[in-house]
N, C-alpha and C. Protein backbone atom coordinates (compact mmCIF):
# COMPACT_ATOMS: atom_id res chain seq x y z
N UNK A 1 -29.89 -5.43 12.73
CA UNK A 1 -30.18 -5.75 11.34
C UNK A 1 -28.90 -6.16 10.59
N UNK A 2 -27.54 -5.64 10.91
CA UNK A 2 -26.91 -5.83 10.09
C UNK A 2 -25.95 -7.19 11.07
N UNK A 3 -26.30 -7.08 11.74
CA UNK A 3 -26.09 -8.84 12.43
C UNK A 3 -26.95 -9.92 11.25
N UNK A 4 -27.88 -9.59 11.32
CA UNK A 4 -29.07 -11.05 10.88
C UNK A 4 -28.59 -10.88 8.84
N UNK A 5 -28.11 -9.67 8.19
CA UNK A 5 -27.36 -9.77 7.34
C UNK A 5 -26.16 -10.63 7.42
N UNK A 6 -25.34 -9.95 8.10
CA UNK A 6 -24.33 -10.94 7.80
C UNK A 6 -23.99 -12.14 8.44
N UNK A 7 -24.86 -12.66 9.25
CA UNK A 7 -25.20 -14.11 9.68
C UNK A 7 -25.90 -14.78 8.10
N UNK A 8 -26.58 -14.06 7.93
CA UNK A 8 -27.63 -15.01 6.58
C UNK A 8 -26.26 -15.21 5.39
N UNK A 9 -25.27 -13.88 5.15
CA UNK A 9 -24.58 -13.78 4.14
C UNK A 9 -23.49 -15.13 4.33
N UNK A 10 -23.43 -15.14 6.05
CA UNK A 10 -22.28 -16.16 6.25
C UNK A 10 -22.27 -17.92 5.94
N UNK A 11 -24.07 -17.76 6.07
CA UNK A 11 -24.41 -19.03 6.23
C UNK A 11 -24.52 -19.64 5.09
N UNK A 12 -24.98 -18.62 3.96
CA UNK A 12 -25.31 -18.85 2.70
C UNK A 12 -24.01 -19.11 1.69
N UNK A 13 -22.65 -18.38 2.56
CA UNK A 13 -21.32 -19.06 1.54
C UNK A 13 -20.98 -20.15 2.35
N UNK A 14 -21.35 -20.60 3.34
CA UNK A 14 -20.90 -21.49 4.06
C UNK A 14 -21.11 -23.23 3.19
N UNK A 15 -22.94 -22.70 3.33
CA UNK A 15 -23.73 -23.72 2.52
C UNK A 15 -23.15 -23.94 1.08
N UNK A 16 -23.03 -22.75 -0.01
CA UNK A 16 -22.59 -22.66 -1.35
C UNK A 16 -21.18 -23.71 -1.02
N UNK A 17 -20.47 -23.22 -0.22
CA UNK A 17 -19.09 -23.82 -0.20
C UNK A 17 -18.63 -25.57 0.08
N UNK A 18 -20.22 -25.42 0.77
CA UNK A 18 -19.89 -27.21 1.43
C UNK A 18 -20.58 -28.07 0.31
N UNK A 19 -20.94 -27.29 -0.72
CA UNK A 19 -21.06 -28.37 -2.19
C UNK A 19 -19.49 -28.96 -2.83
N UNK A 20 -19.02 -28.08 -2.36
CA UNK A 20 -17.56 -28.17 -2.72
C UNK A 20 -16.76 -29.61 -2.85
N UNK A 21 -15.94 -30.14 -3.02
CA UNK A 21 -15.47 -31.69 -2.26
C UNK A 21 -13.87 -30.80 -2.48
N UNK A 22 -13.51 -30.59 -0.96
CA UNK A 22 -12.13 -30.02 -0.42
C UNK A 22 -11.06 -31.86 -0.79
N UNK A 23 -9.88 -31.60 -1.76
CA UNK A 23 -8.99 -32.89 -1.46
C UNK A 23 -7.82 -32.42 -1.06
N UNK A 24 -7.77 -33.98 -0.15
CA UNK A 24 -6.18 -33.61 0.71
C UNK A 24 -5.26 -33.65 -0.20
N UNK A 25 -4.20 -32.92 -0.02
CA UNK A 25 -3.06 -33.03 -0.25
C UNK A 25 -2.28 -34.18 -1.06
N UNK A 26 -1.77 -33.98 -2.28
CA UNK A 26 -1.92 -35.03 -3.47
C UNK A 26 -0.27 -35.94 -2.81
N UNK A 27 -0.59 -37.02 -2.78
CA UNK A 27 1.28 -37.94 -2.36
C UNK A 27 1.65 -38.00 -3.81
N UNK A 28 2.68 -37.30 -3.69
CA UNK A 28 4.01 -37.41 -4.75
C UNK A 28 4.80 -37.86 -4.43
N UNK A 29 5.24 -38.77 -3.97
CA UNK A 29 5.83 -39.75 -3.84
C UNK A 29 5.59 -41.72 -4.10
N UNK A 30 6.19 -42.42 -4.68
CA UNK A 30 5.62 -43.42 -4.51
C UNK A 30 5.35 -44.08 -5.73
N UNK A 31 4.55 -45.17 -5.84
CA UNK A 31 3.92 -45.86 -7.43
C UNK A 31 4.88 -46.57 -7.70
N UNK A 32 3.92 -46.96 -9.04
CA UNK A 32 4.94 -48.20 -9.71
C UNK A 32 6.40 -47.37 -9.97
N UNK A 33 7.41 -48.40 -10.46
CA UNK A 33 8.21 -47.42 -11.51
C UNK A 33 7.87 -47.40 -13.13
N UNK A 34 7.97 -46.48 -13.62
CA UNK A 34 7.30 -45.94 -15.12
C UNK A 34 7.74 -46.88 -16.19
N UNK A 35 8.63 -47.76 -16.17
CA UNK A 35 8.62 -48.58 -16.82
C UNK A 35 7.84 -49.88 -17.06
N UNK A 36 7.53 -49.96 -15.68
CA UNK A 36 6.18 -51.31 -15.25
C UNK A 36 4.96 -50.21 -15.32
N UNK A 37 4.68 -49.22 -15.55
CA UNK A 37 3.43 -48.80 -15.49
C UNK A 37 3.54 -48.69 -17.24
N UNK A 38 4.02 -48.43 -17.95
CA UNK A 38 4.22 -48.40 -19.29
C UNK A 38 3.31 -49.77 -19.40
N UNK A 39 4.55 -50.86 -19.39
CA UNK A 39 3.89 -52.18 -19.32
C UNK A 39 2.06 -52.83 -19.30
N UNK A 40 2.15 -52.02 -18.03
CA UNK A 40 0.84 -52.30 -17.48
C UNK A 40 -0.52 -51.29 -18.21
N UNK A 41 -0.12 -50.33 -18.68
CA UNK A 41 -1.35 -49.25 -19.42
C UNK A 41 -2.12 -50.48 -20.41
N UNK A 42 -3.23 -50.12 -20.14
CA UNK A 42 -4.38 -50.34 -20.66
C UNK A 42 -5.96 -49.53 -20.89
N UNK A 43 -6.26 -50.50 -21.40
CA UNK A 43 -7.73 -49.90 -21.78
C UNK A 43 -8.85 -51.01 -21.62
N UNK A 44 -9.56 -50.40 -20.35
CA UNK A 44 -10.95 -51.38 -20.04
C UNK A 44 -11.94 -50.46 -20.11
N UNK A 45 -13.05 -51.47 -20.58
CA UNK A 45 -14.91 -50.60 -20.05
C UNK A 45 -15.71 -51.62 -19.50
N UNK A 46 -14.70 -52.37 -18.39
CA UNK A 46 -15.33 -52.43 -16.75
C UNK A 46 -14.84 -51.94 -15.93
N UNK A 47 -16.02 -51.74 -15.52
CA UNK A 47 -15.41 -51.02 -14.05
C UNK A 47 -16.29 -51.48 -12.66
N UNK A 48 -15.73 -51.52 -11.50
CA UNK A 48 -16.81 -51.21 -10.48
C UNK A 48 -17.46 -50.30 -10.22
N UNK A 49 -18.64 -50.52 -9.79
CA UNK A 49 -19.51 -49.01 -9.55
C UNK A 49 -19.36 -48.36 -8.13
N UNK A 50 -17.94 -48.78 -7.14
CA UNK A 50 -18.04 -48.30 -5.97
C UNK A 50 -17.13 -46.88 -6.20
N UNK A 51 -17.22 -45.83 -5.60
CA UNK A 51 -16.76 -44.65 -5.52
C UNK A 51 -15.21 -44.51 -5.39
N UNK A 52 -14.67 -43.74 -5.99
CA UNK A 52 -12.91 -43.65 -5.09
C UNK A 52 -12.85 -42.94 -4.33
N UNK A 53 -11.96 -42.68 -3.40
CA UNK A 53 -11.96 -42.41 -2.63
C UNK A 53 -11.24 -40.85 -2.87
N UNK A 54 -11.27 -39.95 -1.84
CA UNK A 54 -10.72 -38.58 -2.00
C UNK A 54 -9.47 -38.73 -2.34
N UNK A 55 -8.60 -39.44 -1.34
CA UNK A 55 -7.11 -39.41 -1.39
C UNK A 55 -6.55 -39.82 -3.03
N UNK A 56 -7.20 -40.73 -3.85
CA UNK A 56 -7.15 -41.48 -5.12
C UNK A 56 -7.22 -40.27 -6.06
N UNK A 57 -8.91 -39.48 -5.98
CA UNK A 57 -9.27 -38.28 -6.96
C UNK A 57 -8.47 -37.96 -7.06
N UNK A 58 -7.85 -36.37 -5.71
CA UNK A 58 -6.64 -36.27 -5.77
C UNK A 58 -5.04 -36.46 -6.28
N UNK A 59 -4.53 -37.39 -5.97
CA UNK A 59 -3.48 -38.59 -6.65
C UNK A 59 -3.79 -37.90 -8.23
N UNK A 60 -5.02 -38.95 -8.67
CA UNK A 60 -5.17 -38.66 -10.03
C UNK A 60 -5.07 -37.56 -10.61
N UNK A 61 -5.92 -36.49 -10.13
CA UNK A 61 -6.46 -35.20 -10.91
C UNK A 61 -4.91 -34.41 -10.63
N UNK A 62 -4.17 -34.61 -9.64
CA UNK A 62 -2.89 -33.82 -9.62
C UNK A 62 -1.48 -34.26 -10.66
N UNK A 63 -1.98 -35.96 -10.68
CA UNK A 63 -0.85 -36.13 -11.54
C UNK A 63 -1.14 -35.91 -13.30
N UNK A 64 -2.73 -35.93 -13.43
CA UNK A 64 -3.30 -35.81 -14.69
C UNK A 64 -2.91 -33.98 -15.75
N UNK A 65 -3.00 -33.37 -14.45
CA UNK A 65 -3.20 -31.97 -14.97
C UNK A 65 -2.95 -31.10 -13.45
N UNK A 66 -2.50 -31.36 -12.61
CA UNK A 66 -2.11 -30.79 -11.34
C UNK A 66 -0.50 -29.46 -11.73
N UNK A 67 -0.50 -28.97 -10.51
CA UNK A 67 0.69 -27.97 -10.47
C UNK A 67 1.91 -28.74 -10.06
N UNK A 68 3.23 -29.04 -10.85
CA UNK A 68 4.43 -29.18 -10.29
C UNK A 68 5.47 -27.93 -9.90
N UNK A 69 4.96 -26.86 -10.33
CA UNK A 69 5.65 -26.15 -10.34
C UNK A 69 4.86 -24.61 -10.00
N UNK A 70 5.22 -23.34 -9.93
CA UNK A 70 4.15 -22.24 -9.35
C UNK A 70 3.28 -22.22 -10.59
N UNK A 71 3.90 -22.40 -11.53
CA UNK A 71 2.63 -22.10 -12.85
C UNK A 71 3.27 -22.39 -14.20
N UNK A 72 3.66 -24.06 -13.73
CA UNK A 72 3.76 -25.06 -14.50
C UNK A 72 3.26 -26.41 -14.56
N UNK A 73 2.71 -27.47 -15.21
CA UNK A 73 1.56 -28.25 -15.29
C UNK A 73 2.36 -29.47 -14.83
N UNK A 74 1.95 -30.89 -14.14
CA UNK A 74 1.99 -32.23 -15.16
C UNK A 74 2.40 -32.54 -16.30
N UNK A 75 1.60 -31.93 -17.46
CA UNK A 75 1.43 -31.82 -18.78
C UNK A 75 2.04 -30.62 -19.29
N UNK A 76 2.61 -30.94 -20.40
CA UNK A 76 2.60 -29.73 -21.20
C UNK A 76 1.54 -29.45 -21.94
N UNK A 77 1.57 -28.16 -22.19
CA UNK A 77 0.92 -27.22 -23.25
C UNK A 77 1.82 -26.36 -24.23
N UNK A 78 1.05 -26.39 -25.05
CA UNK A 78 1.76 -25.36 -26.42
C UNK A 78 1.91 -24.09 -26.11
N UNK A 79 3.04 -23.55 -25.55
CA UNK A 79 3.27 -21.88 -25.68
C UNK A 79 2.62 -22.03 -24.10
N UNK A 80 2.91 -23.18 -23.03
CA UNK A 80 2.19 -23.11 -21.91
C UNK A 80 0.78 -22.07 -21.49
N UNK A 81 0.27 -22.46 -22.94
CA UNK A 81 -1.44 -21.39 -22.89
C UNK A 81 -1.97 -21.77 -21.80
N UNK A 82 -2.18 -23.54 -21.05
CA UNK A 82 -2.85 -24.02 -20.53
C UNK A 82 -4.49 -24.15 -20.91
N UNK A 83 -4.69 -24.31 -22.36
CA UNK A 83 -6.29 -23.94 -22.47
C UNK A 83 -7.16 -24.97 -22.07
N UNK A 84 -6.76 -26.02 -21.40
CA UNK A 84 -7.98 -27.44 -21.27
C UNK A 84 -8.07 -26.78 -19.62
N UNK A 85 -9.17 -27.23 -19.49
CA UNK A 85 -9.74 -27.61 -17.69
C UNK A 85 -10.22 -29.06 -17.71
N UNK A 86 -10.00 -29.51 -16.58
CA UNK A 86 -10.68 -30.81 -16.28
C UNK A 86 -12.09 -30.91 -15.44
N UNK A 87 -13.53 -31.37 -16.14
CA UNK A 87 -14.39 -31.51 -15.27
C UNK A 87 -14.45 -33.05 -14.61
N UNK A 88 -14.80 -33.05 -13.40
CA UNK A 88 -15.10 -34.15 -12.89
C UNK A 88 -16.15 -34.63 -12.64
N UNK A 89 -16.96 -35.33 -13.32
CA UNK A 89 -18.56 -35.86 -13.32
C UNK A 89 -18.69 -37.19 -12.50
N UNK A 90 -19.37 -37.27 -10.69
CA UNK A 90 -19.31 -38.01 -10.17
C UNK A 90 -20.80 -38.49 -9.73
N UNK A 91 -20.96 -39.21 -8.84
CA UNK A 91 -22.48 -39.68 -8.50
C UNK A 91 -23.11 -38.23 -8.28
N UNK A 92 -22.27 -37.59 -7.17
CA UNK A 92 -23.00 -36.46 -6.44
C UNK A 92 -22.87 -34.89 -7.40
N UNK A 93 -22.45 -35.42 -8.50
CA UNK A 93 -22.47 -33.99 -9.38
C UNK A 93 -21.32 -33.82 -10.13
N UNK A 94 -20.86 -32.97 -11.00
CA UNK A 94 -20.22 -32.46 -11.89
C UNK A 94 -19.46 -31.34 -11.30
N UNK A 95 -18.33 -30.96 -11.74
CA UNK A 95 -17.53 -30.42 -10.85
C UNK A 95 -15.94 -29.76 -11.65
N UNK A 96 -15.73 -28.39 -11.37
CA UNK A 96 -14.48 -28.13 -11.86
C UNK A 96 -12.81 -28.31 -11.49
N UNK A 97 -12.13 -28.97 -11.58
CA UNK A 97 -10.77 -29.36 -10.76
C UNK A 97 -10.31 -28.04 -10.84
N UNK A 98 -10.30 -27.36 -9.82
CA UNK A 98 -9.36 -26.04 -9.73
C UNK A 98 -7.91 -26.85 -9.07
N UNK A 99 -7.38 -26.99 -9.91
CA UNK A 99 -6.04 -27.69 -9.46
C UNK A 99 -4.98 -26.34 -8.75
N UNK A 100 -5.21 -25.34 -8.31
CA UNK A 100 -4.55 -24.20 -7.67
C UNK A 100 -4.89 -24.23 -6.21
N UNK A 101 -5.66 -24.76 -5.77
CA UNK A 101 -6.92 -24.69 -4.73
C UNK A 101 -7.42 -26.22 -4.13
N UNK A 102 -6.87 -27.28 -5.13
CA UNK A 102 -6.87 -28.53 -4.88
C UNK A 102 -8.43 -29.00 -4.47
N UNK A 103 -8.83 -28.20 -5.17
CA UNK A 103 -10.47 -28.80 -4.67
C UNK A 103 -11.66 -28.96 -6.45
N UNK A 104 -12.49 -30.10 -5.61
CA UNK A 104 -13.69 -29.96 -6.85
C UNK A 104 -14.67 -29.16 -6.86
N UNK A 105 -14.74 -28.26 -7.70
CA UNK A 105 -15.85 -26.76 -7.54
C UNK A 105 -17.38 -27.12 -8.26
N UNK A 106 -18.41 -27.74 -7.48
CA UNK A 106 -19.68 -28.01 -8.14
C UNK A 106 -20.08 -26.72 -8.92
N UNK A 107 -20.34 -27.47 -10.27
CA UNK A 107 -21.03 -26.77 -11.18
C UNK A 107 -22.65 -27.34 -11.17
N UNK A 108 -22.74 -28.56 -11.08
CA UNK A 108 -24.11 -29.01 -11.21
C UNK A 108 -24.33 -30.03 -10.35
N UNK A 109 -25.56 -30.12 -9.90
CA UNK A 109 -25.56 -31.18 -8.46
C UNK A 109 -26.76 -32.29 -9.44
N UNK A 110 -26.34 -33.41 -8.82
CA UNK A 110 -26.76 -34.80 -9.45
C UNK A 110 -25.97 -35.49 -10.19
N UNK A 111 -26.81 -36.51 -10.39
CA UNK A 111 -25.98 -37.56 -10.98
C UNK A 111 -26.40 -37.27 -12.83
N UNK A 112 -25.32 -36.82 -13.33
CA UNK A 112 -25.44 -36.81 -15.03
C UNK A 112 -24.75 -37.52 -15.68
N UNK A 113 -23.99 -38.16 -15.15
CA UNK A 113 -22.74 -39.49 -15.72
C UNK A 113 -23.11 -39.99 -16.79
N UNK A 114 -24.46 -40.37 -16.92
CA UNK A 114 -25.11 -40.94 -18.57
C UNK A 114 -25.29 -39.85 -19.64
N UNK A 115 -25.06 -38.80 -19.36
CA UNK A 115 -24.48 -37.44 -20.41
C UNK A 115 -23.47 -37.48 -20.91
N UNK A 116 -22.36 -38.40 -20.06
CA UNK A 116 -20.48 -38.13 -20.53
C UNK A 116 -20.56 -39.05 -21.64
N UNK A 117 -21.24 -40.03 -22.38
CA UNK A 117 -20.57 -40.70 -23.40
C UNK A 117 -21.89 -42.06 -23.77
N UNK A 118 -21.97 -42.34 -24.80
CA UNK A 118 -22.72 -43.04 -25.57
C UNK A 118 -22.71 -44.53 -24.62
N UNK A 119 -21.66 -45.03 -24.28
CA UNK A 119 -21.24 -46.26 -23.60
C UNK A 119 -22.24 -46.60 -22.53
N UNK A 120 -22.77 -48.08 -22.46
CA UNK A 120 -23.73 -48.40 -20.88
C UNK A 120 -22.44 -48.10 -19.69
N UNK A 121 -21.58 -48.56 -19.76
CA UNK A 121 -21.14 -48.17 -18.58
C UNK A 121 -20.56 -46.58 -18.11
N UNK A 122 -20.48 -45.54 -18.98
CA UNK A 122 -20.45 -44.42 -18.36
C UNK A 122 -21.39 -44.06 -17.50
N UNK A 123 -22.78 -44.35 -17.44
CA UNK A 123 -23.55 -43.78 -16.76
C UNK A 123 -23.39 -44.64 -14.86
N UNK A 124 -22.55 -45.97 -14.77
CA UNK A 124 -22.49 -46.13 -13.89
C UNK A 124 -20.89 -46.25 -13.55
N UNK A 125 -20.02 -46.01 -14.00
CA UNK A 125 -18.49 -45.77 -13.61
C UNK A 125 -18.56 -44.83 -12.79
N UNK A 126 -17.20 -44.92 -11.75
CA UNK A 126 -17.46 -43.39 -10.60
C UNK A 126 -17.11 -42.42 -11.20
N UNK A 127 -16.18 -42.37 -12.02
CA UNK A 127 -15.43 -41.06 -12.42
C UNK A 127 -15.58 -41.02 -14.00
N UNK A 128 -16.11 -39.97 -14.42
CA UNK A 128 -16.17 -39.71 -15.88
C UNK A 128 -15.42 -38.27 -15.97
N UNK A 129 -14.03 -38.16 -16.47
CA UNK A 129 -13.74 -36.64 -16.54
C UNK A 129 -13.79 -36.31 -17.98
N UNK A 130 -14.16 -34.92 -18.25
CA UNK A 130 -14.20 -34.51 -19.51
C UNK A 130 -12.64 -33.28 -19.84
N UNK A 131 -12.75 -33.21 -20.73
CA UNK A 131 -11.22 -32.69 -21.04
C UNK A 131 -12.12 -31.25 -21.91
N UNK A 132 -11.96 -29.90 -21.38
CA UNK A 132 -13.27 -28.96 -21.89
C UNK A 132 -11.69 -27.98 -22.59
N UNK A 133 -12.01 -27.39 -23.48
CA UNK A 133 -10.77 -26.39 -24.02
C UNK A 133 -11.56 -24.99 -24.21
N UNK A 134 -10.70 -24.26 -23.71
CA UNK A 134 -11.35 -22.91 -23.77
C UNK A 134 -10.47 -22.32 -24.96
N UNK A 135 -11.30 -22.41 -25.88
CA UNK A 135 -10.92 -21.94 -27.48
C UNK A 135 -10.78 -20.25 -27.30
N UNK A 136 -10.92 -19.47 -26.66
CA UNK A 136 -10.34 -18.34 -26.08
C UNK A 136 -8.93 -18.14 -26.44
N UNK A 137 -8.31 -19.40 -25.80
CA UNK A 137 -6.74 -19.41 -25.50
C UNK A 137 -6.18 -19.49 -26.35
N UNK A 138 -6.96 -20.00 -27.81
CA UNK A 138 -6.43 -19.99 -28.76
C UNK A 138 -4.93 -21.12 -28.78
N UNK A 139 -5.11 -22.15 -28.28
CA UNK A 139 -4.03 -23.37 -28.14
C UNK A 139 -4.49 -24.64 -28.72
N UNK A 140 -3.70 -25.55 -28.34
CA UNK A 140 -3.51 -26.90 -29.26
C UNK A 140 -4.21 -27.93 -28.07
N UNK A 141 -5.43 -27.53 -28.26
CA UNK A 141 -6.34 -28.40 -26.33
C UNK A 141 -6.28 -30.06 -26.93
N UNK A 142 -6.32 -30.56 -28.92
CA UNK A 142 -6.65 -31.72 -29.04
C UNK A 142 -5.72 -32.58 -28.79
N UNK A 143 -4.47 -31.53 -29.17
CA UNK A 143 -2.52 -32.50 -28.76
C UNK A 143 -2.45 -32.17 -27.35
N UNK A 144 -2.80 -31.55 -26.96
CA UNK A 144 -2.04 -31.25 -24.95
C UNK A 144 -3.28 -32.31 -24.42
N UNK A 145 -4.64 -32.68 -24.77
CA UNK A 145 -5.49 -33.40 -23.81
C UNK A 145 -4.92 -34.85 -23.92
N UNK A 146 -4.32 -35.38 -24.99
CA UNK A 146 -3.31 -36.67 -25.11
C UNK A 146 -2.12 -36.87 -24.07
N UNK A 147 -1.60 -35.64 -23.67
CA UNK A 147 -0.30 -35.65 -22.55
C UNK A 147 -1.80 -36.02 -21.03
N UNK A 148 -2.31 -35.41 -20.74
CA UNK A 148 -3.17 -35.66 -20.01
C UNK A 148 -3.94 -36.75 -19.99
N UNK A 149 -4.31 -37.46 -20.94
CA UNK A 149 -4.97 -38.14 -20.79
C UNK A 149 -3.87 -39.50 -20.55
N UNK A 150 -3.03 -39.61 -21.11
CA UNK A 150 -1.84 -40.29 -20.68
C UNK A 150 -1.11 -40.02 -19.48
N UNK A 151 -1.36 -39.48 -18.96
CA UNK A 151 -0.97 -39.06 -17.40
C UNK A 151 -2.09 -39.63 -16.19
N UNK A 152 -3.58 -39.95 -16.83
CA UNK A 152 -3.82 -40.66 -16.43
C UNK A 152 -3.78 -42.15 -16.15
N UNK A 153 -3.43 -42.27 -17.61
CA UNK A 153 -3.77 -43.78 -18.00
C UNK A 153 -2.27 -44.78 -17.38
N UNK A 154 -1.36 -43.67 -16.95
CA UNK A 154 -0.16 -44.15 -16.15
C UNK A 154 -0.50 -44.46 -14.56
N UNK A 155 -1.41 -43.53 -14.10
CA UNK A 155 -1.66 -43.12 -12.87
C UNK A 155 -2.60 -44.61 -12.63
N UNK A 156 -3.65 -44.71 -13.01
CA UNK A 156 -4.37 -46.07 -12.91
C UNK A 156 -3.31 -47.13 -13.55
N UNK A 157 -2.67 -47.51 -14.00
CA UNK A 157 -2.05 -48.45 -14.54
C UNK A 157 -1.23 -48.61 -12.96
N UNK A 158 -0.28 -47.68 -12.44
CA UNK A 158 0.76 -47.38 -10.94
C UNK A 158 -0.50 -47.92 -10.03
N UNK A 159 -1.95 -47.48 -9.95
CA UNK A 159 -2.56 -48.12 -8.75
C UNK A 159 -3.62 -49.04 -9.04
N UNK A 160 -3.32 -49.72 -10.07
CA UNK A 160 -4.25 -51.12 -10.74
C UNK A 160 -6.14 -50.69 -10.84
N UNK A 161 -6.03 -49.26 -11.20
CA UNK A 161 -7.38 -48.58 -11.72
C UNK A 161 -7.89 -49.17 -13.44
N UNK A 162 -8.93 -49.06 -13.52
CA UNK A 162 -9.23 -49.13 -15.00
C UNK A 162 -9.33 -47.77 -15.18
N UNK A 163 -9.57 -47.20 -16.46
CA UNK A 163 -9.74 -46.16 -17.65
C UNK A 163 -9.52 -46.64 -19.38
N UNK A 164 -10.29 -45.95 -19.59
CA UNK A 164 -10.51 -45.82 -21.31
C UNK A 164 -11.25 -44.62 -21.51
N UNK A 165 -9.75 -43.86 -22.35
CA UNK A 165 -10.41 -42.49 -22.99
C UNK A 165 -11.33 -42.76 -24.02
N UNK A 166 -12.35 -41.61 -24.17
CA UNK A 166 -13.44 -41.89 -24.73
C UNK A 166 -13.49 -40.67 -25.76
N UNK A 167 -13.77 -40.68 -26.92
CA UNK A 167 -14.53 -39.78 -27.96
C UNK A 167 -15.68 -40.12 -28.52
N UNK A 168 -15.92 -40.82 -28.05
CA UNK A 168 -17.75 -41.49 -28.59
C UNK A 168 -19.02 -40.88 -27.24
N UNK A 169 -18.97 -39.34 -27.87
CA UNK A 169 -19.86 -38.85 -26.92
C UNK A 169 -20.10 -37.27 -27.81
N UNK A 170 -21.82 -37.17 -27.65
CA UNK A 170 -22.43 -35.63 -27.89
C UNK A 170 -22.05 -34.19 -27.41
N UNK A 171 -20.99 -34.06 -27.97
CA UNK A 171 -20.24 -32.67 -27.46
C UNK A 171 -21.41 -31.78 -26.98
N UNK A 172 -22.50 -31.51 -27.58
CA UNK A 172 -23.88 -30.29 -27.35
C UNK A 172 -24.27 -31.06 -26.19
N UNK A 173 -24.37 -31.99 -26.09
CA UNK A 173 -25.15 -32.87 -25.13
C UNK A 173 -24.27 -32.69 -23.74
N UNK A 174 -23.13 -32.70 -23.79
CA UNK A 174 -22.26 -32.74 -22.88
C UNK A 174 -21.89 -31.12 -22.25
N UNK A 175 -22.12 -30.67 -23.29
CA UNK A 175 -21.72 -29.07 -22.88
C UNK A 175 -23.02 -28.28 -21.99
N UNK A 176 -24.03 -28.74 -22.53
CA UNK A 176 -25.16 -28.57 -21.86
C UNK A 176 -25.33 -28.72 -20.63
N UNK A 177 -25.08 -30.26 -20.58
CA UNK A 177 -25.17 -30.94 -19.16
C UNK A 177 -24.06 -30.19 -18.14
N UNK A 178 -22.77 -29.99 -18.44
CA UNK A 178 -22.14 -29.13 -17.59
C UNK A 178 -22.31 -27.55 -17.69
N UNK A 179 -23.28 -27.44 -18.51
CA UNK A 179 -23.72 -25.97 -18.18
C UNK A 179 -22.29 -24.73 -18.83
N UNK A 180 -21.92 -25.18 -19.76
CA UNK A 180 -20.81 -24.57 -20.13
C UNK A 180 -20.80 -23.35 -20.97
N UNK A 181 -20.30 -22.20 -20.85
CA UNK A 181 -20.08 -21.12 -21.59
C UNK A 181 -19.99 -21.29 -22.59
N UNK A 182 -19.77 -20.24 -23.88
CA UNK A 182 -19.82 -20.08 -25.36
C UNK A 182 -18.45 -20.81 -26.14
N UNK A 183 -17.33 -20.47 -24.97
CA UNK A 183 -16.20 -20.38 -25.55
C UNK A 183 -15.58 -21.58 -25.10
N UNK A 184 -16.43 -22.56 -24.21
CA UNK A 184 -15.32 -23.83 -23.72
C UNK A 184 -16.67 -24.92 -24.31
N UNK A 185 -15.51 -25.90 -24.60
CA UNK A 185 -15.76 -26.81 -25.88
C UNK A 185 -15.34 -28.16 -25.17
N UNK A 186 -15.91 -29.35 -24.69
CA UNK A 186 -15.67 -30.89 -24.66
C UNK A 186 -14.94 -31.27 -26.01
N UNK A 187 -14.03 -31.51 -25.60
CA UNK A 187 -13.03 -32.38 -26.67
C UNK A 187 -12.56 -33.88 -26.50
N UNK A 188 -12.77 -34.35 -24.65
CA UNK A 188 -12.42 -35.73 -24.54
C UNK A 188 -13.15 -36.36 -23.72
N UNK A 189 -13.07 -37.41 -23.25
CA UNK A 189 -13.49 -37.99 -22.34
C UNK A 189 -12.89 -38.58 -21.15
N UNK A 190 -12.65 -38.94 -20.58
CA UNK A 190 -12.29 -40.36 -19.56
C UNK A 190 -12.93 -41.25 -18.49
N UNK A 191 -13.00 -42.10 -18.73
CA UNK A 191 -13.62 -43.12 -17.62
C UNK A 191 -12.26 -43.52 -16.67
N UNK A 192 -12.94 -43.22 -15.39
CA UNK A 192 -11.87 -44.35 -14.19
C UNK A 192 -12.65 -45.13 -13.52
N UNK A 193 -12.55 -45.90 -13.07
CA UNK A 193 -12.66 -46.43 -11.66
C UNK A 193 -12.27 -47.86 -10.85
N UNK A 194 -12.28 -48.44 -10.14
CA UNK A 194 -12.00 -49.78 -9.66
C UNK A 194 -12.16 -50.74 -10.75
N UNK A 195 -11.31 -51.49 -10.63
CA UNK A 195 -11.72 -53.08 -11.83
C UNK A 195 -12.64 -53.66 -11.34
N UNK A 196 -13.55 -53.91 -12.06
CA UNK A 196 -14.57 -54.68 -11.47
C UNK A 196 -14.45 -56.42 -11.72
């Protein structure tokens, strides 16, 4: 009996876990130099609707809000509270960047992309991330999600990605859809993906 327990217990984190999307190992090394990516930042709302790839997410989500340091950011924060998280809203679901762990942690399975923002093309861009602040922390999530969100908009500019941060979107609507606690709050948006 306590075989067919912990076979069922094993199988069942196995399954929970393989919702997961595990990313390799982020290259820090490399890219434009920051002066031609300066140059090059922009703001589009086309995009292609083909997927990026792991190695790219990665790239991005590490240089956006990733660890450079044991428990220091990309980005700064005020009084290094760290109060923003990054969700990642993709075809196959919605998802938390545990940037410690380097992986995307499904919160919700499906496609909700037409939840992230008022725009026709959010609902078919690959990557819609939301910028969520846990008002807990009591920090400055609307000035620190600007270092971040500019950490993207460098990162696609270095590998000829589109993005355009977004605030034209139903915070209730959005908080919902990611199923979010009392105390964490949508404050931004972002679109990425291929130029179309």
């Amino acid at each position: 009996m306590k075989k067919v327990v912990l076979l069922t217990g094993l199988f069942m984190t196995l399954h929970v876990s393989a919702q997961d999307i595990v990313l390799p190992e982020p290259v820090k090394t490399g890219g434009m130099p920051l002066m031609e990516a300066l140059s090059k930042r922009s703001s589009s709302r086309e995009f292609s609707v083909a997927d990026l790839d792991k190695q790219t997410l990665s790239n991005m989500l590490w240089a956006a809000w990733g660890f450079n340091r044991s428990d220091k950011r990309t980005a700064p924060s005020a009084s290094n509270k760290q109060e923003l998280d990054l969700y990642v809203v993709l075809r196959s679901g919605a998802y938390f960047y545990d940037a410690k762990a380097n992986k995307l942690v499904q919160k919700v399975k499906g496609d909700i992309r037409g939840k992230m923002g008022k725009q026709d093309f959010v609902a078919t861009a690959p990557v819609n991330i939301v910028f969520v602040e846990d008002k807990s922390k009591q920090g400055s999530g609307a000035t620190d999600s600007g270092f971040i969100s500019q950490n993207i908009y460098l990162f696609c500019a270095s590998e000829n990605l589109a993005t355009v941060v977004r605030a034209w979107f139903d915070a209730n609507v959005v908080k919902e859809a990611l199923k979010l606690e009392e105390n964490l709050q949508p404050i931004l948006t972002q679109t990425v993906g291929k130029r179309k």
